[in-house]
C-alpha atoms as a PDB file:
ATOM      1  CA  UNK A   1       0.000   0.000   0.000  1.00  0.00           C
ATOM      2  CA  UNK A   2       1.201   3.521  -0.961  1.00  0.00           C
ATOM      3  CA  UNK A   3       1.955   6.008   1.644  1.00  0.00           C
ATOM      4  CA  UNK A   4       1.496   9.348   2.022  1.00  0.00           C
ATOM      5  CA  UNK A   5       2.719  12.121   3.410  1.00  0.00           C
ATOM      6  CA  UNK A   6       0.821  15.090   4.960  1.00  0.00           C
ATOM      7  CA  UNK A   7       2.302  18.750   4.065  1.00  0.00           C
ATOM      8  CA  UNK A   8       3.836  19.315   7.608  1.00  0.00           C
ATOM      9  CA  UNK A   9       4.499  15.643   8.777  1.00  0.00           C
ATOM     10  CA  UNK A  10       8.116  16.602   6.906  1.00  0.00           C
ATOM     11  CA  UNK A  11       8.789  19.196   8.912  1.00  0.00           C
ATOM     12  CA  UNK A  12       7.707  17.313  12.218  1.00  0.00           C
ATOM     13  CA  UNK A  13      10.099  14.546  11.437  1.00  0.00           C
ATOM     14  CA  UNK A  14      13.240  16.869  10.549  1.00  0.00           C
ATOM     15  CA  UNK A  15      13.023  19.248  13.789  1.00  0.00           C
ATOM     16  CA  UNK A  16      12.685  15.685  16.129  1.00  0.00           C
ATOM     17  CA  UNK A  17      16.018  14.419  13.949  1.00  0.00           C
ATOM     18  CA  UNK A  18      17.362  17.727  14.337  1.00  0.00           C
ATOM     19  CA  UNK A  19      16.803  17.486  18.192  1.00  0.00           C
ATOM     20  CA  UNK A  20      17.975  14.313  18.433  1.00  0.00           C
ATOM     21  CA  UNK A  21      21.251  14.573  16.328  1.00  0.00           C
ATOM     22  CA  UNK A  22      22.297  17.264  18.733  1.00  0.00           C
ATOM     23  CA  UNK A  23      21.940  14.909  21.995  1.00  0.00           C
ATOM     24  CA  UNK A  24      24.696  12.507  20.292  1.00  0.00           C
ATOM     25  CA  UNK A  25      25.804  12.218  16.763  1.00  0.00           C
ATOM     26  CA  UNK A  26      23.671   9.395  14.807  1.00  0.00           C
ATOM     27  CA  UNK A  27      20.940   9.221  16.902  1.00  0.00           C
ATOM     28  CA  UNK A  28      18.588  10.810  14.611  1.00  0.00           C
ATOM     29  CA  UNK A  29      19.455   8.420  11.830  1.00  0.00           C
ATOM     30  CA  UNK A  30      18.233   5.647  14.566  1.00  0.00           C
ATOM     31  CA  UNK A  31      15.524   7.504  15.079  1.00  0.00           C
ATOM     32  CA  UNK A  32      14.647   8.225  10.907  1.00  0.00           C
ATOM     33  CA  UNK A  33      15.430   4.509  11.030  1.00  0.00           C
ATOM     34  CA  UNK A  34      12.910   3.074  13.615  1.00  0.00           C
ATOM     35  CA  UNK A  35      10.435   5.750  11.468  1.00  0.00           C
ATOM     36  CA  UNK A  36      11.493   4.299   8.221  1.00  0.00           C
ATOM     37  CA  UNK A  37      10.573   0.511  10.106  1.00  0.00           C
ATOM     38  CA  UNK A  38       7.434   1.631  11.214  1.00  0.00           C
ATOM     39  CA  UNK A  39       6.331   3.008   8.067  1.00  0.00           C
ATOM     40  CA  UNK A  40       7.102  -0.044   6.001  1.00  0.00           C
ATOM     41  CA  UNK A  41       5.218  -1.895   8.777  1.00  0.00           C
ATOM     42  CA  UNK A  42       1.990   0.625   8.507  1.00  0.00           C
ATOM     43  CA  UNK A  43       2.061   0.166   4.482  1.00  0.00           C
ATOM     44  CA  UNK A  44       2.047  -3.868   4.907  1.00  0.00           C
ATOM     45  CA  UNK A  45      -0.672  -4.214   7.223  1.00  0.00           C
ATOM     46  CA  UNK A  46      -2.646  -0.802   7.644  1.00  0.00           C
ATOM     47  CA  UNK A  47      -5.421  -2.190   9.842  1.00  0.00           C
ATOM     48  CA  UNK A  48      -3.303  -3.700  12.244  1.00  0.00           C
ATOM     49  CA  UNK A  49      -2.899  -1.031  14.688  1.00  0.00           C
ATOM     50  CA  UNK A  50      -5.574   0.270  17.292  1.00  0.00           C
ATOM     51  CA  UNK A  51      -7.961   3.306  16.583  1.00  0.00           C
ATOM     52  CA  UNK A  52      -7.161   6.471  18.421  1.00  0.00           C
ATOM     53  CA  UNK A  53     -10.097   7.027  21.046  1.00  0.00           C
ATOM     54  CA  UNK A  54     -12.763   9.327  19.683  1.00  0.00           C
ATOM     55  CA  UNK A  55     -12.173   8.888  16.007  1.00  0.00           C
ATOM     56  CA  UNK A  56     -13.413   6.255  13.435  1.00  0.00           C
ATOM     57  CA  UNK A  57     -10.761   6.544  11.520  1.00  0.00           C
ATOM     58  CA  UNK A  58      -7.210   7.217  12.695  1.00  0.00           C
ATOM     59  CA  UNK A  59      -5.123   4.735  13.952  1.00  0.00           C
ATOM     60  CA  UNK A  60      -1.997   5.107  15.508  1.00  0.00           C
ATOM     61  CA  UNK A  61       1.938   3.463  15.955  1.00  0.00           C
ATOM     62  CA  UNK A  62       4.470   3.758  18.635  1.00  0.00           C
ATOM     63  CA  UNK A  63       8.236   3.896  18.005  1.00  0.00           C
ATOM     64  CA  UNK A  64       9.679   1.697  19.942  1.00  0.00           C
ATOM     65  CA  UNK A  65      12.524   3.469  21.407  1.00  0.00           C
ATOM     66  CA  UNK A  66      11.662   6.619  21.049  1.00  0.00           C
ATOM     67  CA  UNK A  67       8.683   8.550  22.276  1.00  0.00           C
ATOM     68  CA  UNK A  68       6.562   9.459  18.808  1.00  0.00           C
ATOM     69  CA  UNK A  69       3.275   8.134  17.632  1.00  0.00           C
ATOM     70  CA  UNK A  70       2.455   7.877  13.893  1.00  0.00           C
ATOM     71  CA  UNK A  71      -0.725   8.949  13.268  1.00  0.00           C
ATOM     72  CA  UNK A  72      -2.840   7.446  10.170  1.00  0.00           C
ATOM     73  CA  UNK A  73      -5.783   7.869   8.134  1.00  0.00           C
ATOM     74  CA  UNK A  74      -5.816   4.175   6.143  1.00  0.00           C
ATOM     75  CA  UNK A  75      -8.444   4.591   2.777  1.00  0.00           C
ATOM     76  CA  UNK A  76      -8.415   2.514  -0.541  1.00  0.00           C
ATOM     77  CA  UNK A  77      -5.157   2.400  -1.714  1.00  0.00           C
ATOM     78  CA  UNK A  78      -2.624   4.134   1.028  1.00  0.00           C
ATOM     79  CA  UNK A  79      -2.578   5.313   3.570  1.00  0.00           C
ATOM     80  CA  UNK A  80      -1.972   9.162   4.804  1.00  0.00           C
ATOM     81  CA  UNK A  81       0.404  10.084   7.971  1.00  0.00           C
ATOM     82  CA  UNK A  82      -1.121  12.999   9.408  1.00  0.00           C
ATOM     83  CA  UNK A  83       1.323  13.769  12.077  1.00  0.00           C
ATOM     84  CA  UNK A  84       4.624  12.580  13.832  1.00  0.00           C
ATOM     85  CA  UNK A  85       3.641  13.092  17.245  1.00  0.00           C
ATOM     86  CA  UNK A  86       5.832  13.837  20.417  1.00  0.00           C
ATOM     87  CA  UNK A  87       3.996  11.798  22.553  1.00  0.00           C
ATOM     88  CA  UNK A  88       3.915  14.131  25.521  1.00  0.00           C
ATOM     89  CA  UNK A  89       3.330  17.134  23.477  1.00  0.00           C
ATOM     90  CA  UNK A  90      -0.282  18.695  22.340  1.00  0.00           C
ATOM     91  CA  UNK A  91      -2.345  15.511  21.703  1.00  0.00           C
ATOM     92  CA  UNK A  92      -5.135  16.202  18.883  1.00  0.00           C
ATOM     93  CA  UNK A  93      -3.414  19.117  17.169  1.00  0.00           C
ATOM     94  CA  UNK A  94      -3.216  16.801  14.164  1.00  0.00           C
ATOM     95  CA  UNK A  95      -7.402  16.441  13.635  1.00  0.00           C
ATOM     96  CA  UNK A  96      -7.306  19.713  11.651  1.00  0.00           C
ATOM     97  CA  UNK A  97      -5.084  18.396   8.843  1.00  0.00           C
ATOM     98  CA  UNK A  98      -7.832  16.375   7.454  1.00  0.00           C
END
């Protein structure tokens, strides 16, 4: 299944590497890695992962090591990521990117 992108998931994903590559040198590849993972993961099996609590739709995947959610819309045919989430940081801002 093909997966998408929304506009400012990019820019989530490149300030946490950012962060993370200035607490010790190549820990935001391990982080873009265990992202990389979880996205091939999401596009083999979209529906395998639990809804998000109040929405029909969403679903959502934790990185293992590090603490970021993935949060998905599945439809026909892909799959969009609507935000990489700090975990502990403003849960729901991503329901407006719809």
């Amino acid at each position: 299944m093909k997966v998408r992108l929304h506009d400012e998931v990019e820019d989530e994903i490149e300030a946490a590497f950012d962060w993370y590559q200035l607490q010790r040198e190549s820990l935001g590849l391990e982080l873009l890695s265990e992202y990389q993972t979880a996205i091939a993961k999401i596009a083999a099996h979209p529906n395998r992962w639990p809804r998000i609590d109040h929405d029909p739709i969403a679903r959502s995947v934790r990185l293992d090591r590090f603490p970021f959610r993935i949060i998905y819309d599945p439809h026909d045919g892909f799959c969009i990521i609507l935000a990489f989430m700090h975990t502990s940081r403003r849960p729901g801002y991503w329901q407006e990117r719809r």
